[in-house]
Protein backbone atom coordinates (compact mmCIF):
# COMPACT_ATOMS: atom_id res chain seq x y z
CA UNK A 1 67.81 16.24 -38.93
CA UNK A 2 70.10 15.13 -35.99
CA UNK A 3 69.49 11.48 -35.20
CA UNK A 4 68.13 11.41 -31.39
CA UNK A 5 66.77 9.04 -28.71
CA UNK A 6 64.43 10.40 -26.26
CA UNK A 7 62.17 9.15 -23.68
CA UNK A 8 58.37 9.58 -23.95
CA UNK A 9 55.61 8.36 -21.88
CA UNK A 10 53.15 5.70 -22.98
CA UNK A 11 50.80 4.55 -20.99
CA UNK A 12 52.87 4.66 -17.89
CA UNK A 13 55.83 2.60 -19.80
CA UNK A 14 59.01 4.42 -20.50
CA UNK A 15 59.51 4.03 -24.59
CA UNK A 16 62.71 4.89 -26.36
CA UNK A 17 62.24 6.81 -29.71
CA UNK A 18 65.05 7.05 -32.42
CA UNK A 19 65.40 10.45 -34.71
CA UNK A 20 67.25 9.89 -38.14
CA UNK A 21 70.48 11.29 -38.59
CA UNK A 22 72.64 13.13 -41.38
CA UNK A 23 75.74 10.79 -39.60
CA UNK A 24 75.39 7.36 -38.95
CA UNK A 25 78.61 7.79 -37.08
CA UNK A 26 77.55 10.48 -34.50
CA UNK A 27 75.06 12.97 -33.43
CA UNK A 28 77.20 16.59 -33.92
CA UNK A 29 74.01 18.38 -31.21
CA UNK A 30 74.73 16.02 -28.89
CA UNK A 31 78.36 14.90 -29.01
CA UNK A 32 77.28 11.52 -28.20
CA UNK A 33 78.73 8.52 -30.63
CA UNK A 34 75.26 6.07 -31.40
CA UNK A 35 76.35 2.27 -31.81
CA UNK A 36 76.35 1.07 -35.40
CA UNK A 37 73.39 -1.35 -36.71
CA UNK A 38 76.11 -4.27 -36.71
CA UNK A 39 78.07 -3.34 -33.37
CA UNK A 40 78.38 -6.63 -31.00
CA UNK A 41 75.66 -7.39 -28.50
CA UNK A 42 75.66 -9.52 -25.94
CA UNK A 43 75.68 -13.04 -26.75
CA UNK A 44 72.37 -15.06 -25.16
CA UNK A 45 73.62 -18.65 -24.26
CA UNK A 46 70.85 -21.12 -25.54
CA UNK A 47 72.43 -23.91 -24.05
CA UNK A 48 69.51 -26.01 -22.40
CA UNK A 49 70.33 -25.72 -18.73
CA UNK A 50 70.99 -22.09 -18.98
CA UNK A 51 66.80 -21.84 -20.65
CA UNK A 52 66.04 -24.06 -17.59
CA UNK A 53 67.21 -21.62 -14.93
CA UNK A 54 65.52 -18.34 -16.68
CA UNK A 55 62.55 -20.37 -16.35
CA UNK A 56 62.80 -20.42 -12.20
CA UNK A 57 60.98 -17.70 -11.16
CA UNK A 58 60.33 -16.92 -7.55
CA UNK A 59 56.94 -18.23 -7.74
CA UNK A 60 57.67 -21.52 -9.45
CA UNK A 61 60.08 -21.70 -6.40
CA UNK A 62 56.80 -20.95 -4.04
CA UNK A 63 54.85 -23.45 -5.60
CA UNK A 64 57.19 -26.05 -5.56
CA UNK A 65 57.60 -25.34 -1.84
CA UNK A 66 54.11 -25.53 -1.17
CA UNK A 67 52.22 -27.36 -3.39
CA UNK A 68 53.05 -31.02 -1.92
CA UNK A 69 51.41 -29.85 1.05
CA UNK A 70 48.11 -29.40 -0.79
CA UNK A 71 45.12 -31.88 -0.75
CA UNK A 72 41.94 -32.77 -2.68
CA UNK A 73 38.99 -33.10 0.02
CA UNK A 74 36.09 -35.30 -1.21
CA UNK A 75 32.77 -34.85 1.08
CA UNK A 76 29.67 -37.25 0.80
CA UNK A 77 26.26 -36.15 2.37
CA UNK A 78 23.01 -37.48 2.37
CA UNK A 79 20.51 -35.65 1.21
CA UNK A 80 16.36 -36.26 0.68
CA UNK A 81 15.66 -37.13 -2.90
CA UNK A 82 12.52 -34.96 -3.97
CA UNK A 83 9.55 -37.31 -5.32
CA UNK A 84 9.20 -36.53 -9.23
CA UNK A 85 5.31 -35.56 -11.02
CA UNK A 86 6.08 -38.50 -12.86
CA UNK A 87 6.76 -40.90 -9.50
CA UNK A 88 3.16 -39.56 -8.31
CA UNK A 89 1.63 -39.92 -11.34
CA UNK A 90 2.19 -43.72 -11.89
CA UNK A 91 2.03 -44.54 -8.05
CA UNK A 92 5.66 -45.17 -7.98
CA UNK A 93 7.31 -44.31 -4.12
CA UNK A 94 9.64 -41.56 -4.89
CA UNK A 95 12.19 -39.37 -3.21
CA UNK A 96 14.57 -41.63 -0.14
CA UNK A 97 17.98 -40.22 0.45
CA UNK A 98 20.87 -40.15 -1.85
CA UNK A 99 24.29 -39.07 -1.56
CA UNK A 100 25.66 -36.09 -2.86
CA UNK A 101 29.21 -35.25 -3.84
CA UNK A 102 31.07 -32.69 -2.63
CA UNK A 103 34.96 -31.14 -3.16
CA UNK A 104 37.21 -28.82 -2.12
CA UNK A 105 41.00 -28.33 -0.79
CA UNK A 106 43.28 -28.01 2.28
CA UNK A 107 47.19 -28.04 3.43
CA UNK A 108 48.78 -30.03 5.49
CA UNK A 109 49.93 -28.05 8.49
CA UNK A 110 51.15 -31.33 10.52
CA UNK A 111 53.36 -34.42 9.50
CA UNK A 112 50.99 -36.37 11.15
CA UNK A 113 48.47 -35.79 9.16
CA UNK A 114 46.81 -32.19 10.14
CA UNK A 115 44.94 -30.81 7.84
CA UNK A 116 43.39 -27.16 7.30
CA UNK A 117 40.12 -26.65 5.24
CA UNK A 118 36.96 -24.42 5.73
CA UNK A 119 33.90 -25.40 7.13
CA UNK A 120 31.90 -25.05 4.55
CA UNK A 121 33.91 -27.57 2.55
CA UNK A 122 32.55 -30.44 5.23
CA UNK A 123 29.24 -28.84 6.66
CA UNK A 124 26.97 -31.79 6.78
CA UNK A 125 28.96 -34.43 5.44
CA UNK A 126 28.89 -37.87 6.65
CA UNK A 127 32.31 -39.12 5.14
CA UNK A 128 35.45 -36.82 4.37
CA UNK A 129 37.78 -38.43 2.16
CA UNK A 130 41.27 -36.87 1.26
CA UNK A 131 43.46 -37.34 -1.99
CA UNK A 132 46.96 -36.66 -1.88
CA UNK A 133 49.17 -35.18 -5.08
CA UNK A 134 49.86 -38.70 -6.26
CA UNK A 135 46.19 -39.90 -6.10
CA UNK A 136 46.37 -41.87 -2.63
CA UNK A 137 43.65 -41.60 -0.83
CA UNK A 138 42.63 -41.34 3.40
CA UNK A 139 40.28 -41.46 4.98
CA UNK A 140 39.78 -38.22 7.63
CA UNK A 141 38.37 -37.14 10.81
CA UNK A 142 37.02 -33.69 11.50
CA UNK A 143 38.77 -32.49 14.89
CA UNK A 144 36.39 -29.46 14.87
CA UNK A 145 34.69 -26.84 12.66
CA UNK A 146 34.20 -23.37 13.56
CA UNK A 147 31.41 -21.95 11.55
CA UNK A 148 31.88 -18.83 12.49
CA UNK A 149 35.45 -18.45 11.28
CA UNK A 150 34.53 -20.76 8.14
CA UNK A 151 37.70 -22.56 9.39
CA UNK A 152 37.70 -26.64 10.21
CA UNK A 153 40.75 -29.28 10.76
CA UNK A 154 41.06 -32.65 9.92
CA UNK A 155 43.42 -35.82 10.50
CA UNK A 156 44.49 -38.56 8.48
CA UNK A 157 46.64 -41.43 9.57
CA UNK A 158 49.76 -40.52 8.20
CA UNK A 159 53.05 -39.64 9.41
CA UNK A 160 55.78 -37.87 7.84
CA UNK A 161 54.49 -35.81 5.18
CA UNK A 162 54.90 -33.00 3.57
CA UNK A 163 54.05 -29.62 5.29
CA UNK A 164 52.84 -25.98 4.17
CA UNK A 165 55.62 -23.10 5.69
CA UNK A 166 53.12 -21.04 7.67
CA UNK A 167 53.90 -17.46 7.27
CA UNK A 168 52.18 -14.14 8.92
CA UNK A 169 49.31 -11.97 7.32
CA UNK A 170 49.83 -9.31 9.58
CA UNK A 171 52.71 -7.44 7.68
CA UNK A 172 51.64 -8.29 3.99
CA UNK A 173 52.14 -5.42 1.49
CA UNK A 174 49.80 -4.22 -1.04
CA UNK A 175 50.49 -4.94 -4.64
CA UNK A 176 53.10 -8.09 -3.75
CA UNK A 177 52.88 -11.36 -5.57
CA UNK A 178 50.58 -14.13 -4.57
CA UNK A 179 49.51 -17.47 -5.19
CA UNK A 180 46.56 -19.71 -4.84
CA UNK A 181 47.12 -23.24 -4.75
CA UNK A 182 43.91 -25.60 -4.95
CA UNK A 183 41.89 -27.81 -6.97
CA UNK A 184 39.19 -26.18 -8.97
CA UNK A 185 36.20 -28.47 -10.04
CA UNK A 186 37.69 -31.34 -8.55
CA UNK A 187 38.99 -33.96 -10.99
CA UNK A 188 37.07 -32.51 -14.08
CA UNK A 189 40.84 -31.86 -15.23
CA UNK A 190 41.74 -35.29 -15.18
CA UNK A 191 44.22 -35.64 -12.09
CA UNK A 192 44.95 -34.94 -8.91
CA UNK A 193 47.75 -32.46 -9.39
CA UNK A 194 46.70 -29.01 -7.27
CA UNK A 195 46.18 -25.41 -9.97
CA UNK A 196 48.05 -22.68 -9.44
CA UNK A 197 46.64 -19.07 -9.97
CA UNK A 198 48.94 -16.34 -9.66
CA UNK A 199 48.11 -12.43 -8.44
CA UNK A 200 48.55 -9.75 -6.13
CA UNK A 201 46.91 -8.76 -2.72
CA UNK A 202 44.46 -5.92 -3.87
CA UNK A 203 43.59 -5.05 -0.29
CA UNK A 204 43.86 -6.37 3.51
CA UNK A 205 41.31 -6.08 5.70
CA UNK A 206 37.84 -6.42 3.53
CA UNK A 207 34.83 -6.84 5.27
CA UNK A 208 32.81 -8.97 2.26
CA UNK A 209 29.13 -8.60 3.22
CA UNK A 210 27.59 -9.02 -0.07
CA UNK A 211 27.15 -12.28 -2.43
CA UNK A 212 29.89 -14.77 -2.17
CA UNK A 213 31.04 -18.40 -2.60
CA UNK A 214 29.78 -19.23 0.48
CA UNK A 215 27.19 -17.85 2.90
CA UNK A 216 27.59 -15.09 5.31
CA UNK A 217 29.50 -12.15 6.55
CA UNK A 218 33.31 -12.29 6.42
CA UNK A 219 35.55 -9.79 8.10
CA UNK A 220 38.89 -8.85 7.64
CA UNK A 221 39.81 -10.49 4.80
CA UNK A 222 42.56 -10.55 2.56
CA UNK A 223 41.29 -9.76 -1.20
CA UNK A 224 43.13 -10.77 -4.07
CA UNK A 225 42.78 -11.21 -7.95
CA UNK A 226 44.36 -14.23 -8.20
CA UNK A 227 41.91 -16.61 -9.88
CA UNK A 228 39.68 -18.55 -6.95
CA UNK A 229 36.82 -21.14 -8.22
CA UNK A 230 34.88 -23.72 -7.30
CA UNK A 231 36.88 -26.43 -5.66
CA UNK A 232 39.31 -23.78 -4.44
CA UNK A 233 37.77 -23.07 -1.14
CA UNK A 234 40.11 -24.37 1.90
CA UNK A 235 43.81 -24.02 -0.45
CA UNK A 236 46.27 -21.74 0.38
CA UNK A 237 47.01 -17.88 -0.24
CA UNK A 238 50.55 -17.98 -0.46
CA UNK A 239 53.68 -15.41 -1.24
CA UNK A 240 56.47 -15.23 -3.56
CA UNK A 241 58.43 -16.59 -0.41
CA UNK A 242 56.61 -19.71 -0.13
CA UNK A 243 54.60 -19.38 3.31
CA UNK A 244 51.04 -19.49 3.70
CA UNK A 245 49.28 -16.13 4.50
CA UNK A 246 45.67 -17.17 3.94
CA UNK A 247 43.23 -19.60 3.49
CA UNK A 248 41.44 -19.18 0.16
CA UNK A 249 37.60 -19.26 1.30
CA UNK A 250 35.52 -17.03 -1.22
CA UNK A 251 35.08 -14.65 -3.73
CA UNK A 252 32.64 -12.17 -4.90
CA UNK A 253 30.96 -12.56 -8.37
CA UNK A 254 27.83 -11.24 -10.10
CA UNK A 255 28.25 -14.46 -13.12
CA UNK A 256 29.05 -16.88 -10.87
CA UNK A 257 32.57 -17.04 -11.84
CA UNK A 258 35.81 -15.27 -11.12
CA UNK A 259 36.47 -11.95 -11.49
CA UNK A 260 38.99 -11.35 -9.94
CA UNK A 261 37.94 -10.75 -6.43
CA UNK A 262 38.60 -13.10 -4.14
CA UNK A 263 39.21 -13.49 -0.48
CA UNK A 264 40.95 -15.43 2.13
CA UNK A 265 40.83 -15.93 5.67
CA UNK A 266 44.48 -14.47 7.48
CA UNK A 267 46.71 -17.16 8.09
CA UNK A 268 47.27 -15.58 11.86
CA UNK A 269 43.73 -16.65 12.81
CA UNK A 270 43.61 -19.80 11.04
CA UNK A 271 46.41 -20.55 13.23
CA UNK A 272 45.01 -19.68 16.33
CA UNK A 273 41.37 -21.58 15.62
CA UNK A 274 43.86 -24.63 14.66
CA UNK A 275 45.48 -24.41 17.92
CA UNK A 276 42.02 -23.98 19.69
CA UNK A 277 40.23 -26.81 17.89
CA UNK A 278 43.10 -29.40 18.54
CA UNK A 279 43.87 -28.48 22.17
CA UNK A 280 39.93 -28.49 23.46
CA UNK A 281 37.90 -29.32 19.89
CA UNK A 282 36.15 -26.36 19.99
CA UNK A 283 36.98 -22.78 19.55
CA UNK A 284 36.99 -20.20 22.50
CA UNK A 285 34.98 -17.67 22.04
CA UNK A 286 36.64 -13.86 22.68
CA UNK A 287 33.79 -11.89 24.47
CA UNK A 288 34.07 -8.73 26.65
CA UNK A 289 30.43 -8.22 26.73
CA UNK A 290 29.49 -5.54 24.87
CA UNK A 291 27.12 -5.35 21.65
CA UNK A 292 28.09 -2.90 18.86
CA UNK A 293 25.85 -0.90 15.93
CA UNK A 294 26.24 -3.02 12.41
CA UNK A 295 26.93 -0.47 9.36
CA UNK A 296 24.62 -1.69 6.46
CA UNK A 297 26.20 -1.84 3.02
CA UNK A 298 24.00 1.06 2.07
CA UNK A 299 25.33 3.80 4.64
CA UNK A 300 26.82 6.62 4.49
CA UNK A 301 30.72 6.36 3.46
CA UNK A 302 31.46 8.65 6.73
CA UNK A 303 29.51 6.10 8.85
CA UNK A 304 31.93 3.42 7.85
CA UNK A 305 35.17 5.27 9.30
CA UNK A 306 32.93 6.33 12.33
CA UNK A 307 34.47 3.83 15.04
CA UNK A 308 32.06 0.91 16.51
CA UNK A 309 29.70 2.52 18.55
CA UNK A 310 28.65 0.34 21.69
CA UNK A 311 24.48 -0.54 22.21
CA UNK A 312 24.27 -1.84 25.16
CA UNK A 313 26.76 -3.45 28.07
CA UNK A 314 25.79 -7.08 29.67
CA UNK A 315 26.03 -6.30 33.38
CA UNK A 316 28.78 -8.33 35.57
CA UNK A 317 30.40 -8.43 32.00
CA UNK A 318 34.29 -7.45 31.29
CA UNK A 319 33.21 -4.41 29.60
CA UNK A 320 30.69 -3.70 32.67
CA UNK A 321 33.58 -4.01 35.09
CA UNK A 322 36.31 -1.73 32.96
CA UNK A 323 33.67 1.17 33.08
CA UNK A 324 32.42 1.12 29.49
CA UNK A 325 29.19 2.78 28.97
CA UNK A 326 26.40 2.11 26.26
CA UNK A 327 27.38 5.28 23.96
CA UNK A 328 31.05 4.91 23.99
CA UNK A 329 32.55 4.35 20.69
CA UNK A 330 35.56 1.93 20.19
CA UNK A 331 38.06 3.25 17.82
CA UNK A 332 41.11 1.51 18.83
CA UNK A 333 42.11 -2.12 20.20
CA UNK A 334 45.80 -2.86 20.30
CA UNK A 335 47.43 -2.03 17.57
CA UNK A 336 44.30 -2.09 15.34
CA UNK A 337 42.39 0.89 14.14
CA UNK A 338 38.44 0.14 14.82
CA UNK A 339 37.18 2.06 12.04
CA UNK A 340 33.40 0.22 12.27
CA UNK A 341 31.57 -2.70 13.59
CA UNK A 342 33.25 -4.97 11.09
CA UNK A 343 36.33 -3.77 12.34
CA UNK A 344 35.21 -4.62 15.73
CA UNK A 345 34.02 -8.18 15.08
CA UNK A 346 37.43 -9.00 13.23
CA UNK A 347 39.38 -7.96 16.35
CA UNK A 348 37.10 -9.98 18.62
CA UNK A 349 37.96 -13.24 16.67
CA UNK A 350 42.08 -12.49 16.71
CA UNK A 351 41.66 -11.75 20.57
CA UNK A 352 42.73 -14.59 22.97
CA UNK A 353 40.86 -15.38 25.87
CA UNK A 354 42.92 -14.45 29.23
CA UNK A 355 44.60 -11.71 27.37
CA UNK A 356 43.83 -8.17 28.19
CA UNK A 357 43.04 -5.76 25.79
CA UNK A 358 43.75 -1.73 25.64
CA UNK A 359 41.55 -0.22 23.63
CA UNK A 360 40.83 3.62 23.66
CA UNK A 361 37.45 4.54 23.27
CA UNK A 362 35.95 8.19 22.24
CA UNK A 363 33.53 9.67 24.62
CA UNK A 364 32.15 12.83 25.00
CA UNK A 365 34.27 13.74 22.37
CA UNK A 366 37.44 12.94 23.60
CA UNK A 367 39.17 9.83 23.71
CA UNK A 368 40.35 7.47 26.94
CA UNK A 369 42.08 4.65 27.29
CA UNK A 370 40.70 1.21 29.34
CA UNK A 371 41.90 -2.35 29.81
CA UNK A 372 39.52 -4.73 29.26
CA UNK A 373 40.13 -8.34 30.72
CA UNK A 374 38.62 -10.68 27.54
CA UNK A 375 36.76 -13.67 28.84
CA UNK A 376 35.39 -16.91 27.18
CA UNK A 377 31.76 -16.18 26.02
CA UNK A 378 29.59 -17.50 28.34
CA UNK A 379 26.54 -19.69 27.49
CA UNK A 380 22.47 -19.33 27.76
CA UNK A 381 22.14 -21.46 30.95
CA UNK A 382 19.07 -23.56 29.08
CA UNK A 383 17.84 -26.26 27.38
CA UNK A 384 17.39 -26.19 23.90
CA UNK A 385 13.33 -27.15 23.88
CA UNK A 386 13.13 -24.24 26.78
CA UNK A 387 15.17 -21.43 24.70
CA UNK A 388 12.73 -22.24 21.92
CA UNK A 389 9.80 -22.39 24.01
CA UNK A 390 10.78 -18.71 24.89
CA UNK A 391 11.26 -17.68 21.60
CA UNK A 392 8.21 -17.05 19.44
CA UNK A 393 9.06 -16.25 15.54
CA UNK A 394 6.86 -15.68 12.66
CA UNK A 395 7.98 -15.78 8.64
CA UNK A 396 8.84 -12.18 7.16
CA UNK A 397 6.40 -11.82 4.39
CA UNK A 398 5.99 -8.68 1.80
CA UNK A 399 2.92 -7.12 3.82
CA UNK A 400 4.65 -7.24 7.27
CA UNK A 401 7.95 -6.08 5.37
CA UNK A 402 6.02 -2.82 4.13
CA UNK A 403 4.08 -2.25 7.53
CA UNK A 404 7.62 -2.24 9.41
CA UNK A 405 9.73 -1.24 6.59
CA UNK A 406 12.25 -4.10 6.79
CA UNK A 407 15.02 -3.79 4.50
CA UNK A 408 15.73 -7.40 4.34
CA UNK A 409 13.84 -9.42 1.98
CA UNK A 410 14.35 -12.60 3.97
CA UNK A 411 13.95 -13.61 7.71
CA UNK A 412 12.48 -14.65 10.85
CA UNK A 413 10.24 -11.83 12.71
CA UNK A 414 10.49 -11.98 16.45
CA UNK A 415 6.74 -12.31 17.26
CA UNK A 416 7.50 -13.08 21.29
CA UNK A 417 10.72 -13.23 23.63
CA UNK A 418 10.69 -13.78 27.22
CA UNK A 419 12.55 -11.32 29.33
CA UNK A 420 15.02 -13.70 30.24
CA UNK A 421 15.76 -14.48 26.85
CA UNK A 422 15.52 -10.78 25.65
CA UNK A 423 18.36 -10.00 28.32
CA UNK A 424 20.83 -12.68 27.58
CA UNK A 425 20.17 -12.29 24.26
CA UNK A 426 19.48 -8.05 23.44
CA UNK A 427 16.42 -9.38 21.12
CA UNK A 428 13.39 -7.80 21.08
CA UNK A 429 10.04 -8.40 19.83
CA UNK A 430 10.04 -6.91 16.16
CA UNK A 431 13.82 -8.04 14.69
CA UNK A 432 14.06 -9.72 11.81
CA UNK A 433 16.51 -12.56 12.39
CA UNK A 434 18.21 -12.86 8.95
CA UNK A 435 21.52 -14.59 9.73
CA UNK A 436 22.87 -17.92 12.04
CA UNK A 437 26.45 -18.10 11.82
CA UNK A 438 26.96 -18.31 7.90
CA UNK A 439 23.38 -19.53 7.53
CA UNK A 440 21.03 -17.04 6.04
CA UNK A 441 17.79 -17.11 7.73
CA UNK A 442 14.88 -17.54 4.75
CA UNK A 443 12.26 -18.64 7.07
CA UNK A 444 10.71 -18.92 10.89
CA UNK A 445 10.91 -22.67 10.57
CA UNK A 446 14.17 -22.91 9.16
CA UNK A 447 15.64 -20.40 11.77
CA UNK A 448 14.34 -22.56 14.28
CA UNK A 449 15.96 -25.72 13.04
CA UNK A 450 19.16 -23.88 12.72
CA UNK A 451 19.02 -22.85 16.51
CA UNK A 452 18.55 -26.49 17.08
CA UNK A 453 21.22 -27.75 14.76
CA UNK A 454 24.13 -25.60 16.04
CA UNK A 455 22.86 -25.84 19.85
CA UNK A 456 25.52 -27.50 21.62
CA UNK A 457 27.52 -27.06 18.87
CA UNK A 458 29.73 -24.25 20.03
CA UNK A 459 29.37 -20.64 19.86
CA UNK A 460 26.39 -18.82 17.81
CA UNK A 461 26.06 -15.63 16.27
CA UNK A 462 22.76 -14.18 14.87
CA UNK A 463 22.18 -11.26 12.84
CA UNK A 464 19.36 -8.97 13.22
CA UNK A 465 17.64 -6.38 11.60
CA UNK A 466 16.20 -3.59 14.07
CA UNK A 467 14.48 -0.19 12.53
CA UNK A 468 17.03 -0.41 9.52
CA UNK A 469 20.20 -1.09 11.04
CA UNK A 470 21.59 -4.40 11.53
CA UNK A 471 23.43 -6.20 14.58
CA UNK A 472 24.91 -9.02 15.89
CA UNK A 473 24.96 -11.31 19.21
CA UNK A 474 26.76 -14.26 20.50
CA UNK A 475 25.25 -17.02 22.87
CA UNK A 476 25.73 -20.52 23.29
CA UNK A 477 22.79 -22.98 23.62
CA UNK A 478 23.94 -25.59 25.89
């Protein structure tokens, strides 16, 4: 038999086969001369500095870019210590407060000491610490959270350090190399040297509704299977080229561990809520005044490519004055495709207030094209003790769940709403408040002490349940 080498196919790999051969020298079918077993090969240089610079890869280059840049952020709160059986028992005074430890990680986005982290990562605390790669430690002042973004900044007094490249997550390819740099479980590995995970972006764009490292809804997200734990919430997403394109923030797990899906918020808004938060210390809240069907997780798959179909228009509102009409569905809004509410609530927070923004809308049928002027979203002209005093709510429970066949399991039933509230607002007696921000709503009491902790705080959105289908508004409590 003729000796031979052929390609096959395994597994997707290309794999080289060798026949045996009558003539070691040639192959007579194929006129082709073979090498022989002791023919000269190219030598391999094993000379140390040569084994050094096979070992550079384009993401130990990245990391070494980066990685300087990256902190350790150490949170303290104070939290009521529950009275043990065994306090009550003997007569002993229990419970008090006590402080609880907290971690997570940022970048450095400043020389002066400007630092990027989520909000989760320093929700409540009363003292933010932050440890740099060679164990120094400041400490740091929160410029401004924004819960709704799950985005926060902080300054140290520092100057000249080292800074994250930020890059763009607008034009970031499926499939490419990327790496998340952060500090998982704090200092349970024994210094303060950031972890790097390596992976690929498995998808742009992810609207992560379900169960997360972290509360809430998060739109537009960029998911990747690089690694992402505990202690790596606020560190950056970055590419083979060393910038920052995200800000690692949460993943989805059924074990409570990694599995490879994790998410981060686009580097292009964490920018622009950085900007906002140091220039006024608050974000501006994009609002055009219209309020848009939620999908639920359980729809239909056509439903979720079906555009975001407008509810209702606040009169006097942007939308109001641009001629959109309750029924119109937005499919389009600059160069983003609006394929369903999420869709719709990702472009809101990318949109700058001032700007004006095209978006084509399908009515009737057919599709049109309006300019909408985008304002700053406008607050509930009350005080706190009168919106609540307008706002009546009652704890969902199993029997009133069955009677109005809620889907939620948790929330806060609307039991009575002044008209003044109901307008402002678009609640109605009957939703099920289930969501504050990133706060899921468990009871009436605790949605009411959520109003009152985030009023004055900025802007607020609430999710609702209404006959099945979920939505969203925005209002500010002043």
């Amino acid at each position: 038999m003729p000796r031979c080498v052929r390609p096959i196919a395994t597994l997707g790999f290309l794999a080289l086969v060798a026949c045996e051969s009558a003539n070691p020298e040639t192959s007579e079918a194929q006129g082709t001369r073979l090498p022989r077993a002791n023919a000269s090969v190219p030598a391999v240089d094993p000379s140390p500095d040569a084994i050094n610079r096979s070992r550079r890869t384009a993401i130990t280059e990245a990391v070494a870019r980066v990685s300087p840049a990256v902190v350790t952020v150490q949170t303290e709160r104070l939290q009521r210590a529950q009275q043990s059986p065994f306090d009550l028992f003997f007569g002993r005074r229990g419970g008090g407060d006590q402080v609880a430890s907290g971690i997570g990680s940022g970048f450095i986005v400043r020389e002066d000491g400007v630092i990027v982290t989520n909000a989760h990562v320093i929700s409540g605390a009363s003292k933010v610490q932050i440890a740099m790669r060679d164990g120094t430690t400041y400490p740091a002042t929160v410029i401004g959270e924004d819960e709704l973004n799950d985005l926060a900044v902080l300054k140290i007094d520092a100057k000249g350090l080292p800074t994250a490249p930020l890059g763009s997550s607008r034009d970031m390819l499926i499939g490419e190399w990327v790496i998340a740099i952060g500090n998982p479980y704090g200092f349970l590995l024994g210094n303060s040297e950031p972890s790097v995970t390596a992976g690929v972006v498995s998808g742009v764009g992810r609207n992560l509704t379900g169960r997360g490292d972290g509360p809430g809804v998060y739109v537009d997200m960029i998911q990747t299977d690089a690694s992402i734990n505990p202690g790596n919430s606020g560190g950056p997403l970055i590419t083979a080229a060393g910038e920052v394109v995200g800000v690692n923030s949460s993943i989805y797990t059924p074990t409570g561990g990694s599995v490879g899906l994790g998410f981060a918020i686009p580097i292009d808004r964490a920018r622009r809520v950085t900007e906002d938060l140091l220039a006024h210390g608050s974000v501006r809240r994009p609002w055009i005044g219209v309020k848009v069907q939620q999908t639920g997780a359980s729809a239909g798959r056509g439903s979720l490519n079906a555009g975001a179909s407008i509810q209702t228009i606040v009169p006097a509102s942007p939308a109001a004055e641009a001629g959109l009409r309750a029924g119109d569905v937005i499919v389009r809004s600059r160069d983003r495709v609006i394929r369903n509410a999420y869709d719709w609530e990702a472009e809101l927070l990318d949109l700058r207030v001032g700007e004006t923004a095209p978006l084509v809308i399908r009515r009737g049928g057919r599709e049109q094209r309006v300019s909408v002027r985008v304002k700053d979203l406008p607050e509930v002209g009350a005080e706190k003790v009168a919106v609540m005093r307008e706002l009546e709510l009652v704890t969902l429970t199993p029997t009133i769940r069955a009677e109005r066949n809620v889907q939620s399991e948790r929330g806060a039933v609307v039991y009575k709403v002044t008209d003044r509230v109901e307008s402002a607002l678009g609640l109605q007696v009957g939703d099920v408040i289930i969501q504050i921000n990133r706060t899921p709503v468990t009871d009436a009491n605790q949605a009411a002490t959520t109003l009152e902790y985030y009023s004055g705080r900025g802007a607020i959105r609430m999710f609702f349940e209404r006959n099945g289908t979920i939505y969203s508004t925005d209002f500010r409590i002043s």
